[in-house]
N, C-alpha and C. Protein backbone atom coordinates (compact mmCIF):
# COMPACT_ATOMS: atom_id res chain seq x y z
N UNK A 1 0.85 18.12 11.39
CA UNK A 1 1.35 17.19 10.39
C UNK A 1 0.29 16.12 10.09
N UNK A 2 -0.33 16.09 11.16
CA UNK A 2 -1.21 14.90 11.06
C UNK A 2 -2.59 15.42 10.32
N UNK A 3 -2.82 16.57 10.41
CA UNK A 3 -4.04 16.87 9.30
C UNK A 3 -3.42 17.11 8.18
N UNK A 4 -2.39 17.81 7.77
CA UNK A 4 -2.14 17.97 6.69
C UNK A 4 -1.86 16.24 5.79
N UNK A 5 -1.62 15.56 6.89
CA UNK A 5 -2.00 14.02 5.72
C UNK A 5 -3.35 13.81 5.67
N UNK A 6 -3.89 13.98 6.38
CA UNK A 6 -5.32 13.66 6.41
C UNK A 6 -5.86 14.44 5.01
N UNK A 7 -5.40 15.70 5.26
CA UNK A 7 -5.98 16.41 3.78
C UNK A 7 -5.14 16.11 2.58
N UNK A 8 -4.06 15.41 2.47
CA UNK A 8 -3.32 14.96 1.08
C UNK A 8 -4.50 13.59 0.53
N UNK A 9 -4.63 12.97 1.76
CA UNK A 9 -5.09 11.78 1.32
C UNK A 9 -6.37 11.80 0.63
N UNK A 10 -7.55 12.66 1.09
CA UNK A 10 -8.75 12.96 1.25
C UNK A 10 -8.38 13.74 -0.26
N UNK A 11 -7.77 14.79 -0.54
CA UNK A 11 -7.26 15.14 -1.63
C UNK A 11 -6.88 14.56 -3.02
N UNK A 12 -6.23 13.71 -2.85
CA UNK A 12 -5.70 12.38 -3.48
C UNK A 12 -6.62 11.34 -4.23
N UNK A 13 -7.48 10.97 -2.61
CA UNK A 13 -8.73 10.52 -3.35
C UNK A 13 -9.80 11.17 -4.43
N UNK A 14 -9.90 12.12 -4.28
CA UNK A 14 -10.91 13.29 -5.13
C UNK A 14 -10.60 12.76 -6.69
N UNK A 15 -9.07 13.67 -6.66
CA UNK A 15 -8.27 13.39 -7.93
C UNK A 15 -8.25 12.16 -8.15
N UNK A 16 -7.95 11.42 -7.97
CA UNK A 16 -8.52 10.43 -8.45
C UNK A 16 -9.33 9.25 -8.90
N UNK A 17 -10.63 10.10 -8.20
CA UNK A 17 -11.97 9.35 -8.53
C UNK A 17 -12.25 10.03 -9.41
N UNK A 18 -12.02 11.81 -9.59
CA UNK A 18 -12.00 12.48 -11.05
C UNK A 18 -11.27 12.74 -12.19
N UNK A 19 -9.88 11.91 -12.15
CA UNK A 19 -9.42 11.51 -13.46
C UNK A 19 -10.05 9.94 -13.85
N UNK A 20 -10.75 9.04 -13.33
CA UNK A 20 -11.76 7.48 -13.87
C UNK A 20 -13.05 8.47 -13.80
N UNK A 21 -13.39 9.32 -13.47
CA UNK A 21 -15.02 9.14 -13.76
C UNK A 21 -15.80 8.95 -15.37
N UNK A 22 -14.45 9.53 -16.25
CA UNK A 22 -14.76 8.91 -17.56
C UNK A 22 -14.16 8.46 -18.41
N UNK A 23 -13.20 7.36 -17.64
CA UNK A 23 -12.40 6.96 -18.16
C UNK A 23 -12.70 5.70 -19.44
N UNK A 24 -13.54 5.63 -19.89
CA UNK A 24 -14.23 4.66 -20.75
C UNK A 24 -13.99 5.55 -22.36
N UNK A 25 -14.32 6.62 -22.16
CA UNK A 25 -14.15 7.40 -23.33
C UNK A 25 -13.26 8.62 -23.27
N UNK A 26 -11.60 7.87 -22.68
CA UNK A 26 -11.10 8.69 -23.30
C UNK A 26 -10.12 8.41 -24.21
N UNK A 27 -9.19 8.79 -24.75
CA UNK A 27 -8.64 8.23 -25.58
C UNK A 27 -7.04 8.01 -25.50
N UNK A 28 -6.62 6.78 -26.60
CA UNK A 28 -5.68 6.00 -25.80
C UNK A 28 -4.76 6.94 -25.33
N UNK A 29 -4.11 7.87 -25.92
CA UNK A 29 -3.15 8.58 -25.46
C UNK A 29 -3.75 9.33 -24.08
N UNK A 30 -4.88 9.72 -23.41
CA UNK A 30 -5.45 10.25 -22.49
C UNK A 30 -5.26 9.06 -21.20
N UNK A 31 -5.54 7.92 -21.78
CA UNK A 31 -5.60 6.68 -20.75
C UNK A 31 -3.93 6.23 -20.86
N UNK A 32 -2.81 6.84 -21.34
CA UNK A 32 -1.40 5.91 -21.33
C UNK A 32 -0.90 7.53 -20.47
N UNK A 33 -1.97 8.47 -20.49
CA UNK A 33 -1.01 9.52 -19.41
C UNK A 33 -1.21 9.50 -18.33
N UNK A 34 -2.77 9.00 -18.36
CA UNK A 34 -3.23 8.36 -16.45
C UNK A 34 -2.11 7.28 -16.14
N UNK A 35 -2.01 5.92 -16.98
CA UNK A 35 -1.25 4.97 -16.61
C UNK A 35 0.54 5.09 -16.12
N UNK A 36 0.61 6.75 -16.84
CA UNK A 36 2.05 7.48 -17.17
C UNK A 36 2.07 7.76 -15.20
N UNK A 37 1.12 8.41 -14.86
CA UNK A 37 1.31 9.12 -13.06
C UNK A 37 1.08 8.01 -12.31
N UNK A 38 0.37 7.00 -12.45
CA UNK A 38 -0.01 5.86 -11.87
C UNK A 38 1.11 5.06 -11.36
N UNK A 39 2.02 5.27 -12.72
CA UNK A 39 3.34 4.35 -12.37
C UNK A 39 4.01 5.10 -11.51
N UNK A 40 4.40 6.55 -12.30
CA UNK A 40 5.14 7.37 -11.49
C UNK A 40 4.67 7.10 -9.84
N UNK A 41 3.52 7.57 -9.26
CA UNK A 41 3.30 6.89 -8.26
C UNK A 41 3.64 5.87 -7.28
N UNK A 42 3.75 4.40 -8.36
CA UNK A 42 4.39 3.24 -7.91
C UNK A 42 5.52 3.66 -7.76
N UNK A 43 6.19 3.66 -8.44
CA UNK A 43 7.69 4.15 -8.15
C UNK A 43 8.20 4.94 -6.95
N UNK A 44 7.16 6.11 -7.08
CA UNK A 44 7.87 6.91 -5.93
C UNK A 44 7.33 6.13 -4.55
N UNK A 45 6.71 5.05 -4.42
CA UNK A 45 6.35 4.13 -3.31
C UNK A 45 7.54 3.20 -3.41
N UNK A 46 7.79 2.85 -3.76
CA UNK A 46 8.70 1.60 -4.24
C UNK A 46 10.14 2.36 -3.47
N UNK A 47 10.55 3.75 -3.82
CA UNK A 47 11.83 4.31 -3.18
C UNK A 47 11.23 5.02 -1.84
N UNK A 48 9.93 5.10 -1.38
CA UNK A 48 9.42 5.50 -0.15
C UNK A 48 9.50 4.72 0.63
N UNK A 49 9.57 2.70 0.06
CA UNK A 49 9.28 1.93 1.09
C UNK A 49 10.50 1.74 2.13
N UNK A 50 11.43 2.46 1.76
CA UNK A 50 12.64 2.50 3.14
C UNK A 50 12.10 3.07 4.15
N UNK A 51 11.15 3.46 4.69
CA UNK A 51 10.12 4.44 5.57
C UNK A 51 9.77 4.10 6.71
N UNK A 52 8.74 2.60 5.84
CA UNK A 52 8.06 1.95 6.27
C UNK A 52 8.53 0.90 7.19
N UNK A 53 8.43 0.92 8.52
CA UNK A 53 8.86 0.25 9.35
C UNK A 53 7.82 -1.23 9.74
N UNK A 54 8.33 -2.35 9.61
CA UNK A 54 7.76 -3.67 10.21
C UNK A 54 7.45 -3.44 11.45
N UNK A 55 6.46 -4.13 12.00
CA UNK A 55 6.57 -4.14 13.70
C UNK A 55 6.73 -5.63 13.90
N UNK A 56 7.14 -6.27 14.60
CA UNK A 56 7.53 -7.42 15.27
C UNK A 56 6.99 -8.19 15.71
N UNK A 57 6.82 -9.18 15.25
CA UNK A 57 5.74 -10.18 15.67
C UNK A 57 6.22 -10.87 16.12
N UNK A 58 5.15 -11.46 17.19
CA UNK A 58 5.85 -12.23 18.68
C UNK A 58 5.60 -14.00 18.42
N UNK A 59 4.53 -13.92 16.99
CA UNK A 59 3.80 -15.09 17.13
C UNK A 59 5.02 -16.13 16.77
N UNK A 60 5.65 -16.00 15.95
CA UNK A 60 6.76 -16.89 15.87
C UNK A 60 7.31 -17.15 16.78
N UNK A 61 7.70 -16.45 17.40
CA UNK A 61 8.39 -16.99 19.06
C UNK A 61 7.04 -17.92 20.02
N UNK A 62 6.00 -17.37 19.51
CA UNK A 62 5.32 -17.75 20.24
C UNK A 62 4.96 -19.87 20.05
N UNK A 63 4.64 -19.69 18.69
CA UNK A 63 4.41 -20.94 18.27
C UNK A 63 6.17 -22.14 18.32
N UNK A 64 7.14 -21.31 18.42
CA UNK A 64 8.64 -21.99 18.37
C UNK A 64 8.51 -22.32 20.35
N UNK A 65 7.87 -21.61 21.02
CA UNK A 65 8.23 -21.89 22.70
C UNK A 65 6.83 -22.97 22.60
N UNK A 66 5.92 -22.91 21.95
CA UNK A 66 4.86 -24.38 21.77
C UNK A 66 5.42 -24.99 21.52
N UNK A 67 6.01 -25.04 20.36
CA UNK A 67 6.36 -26.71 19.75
C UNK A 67 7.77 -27.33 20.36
N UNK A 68 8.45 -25.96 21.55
CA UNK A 68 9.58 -26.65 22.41
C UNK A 68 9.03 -27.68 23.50
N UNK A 69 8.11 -26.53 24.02
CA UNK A 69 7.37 -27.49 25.40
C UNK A 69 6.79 -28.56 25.10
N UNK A 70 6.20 -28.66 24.35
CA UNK A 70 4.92 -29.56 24.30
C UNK A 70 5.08 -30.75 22.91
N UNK A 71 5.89 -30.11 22.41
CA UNK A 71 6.62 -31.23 21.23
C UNK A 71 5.76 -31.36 19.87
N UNK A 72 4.74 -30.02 19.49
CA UNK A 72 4.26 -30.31 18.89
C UNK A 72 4.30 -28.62 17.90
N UNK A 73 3.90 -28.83 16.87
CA UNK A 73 4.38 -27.61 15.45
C UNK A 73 2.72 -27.17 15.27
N UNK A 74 2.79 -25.65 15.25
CA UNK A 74 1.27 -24.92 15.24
C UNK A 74 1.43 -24.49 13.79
N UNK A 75 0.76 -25.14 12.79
CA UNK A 75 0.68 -23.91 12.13
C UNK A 75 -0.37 -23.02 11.17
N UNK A 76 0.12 -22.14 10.96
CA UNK A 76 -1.57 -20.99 10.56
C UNK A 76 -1.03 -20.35 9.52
């Protein structure tokens, strides 16, 4: 599973360094069908991002048990 992403991505990239390589001259309707998959794209990220899991960051706890002890607020 893990190469076969490796090769979507690597894939992915290709295609699409070779739909811009001339993208200067093509024409508008050629450049609103790139912009047409581009979105599509976004989109299908946008209903993918249920997926994507946060990991948990400790630093908040971390800087809230500073500013208990010591009486003072960290912030970054």
């Amino acid at each position: 599973m893990k190469k076969e992403k490796k090769q979507l991505i690597k894939n992915f990239k290709v295609v699409i360094e070779d739909l811009l390589d001339n993208y200067e001259m093509y024409t508008a309707e050629e450049k609103e069908q790139i912009r047409e998959v581009f979105k599509k794209v976004a989109d299908l990220n946008t209903v993918l991002d249920k997926y994507d899991i946060e990991k948990k960051s400790f630093w908040q706890d971390f800087f809230d048990a500073y500013g208990e002890y010591f009486n003072q607020t960290l912030f970054y």
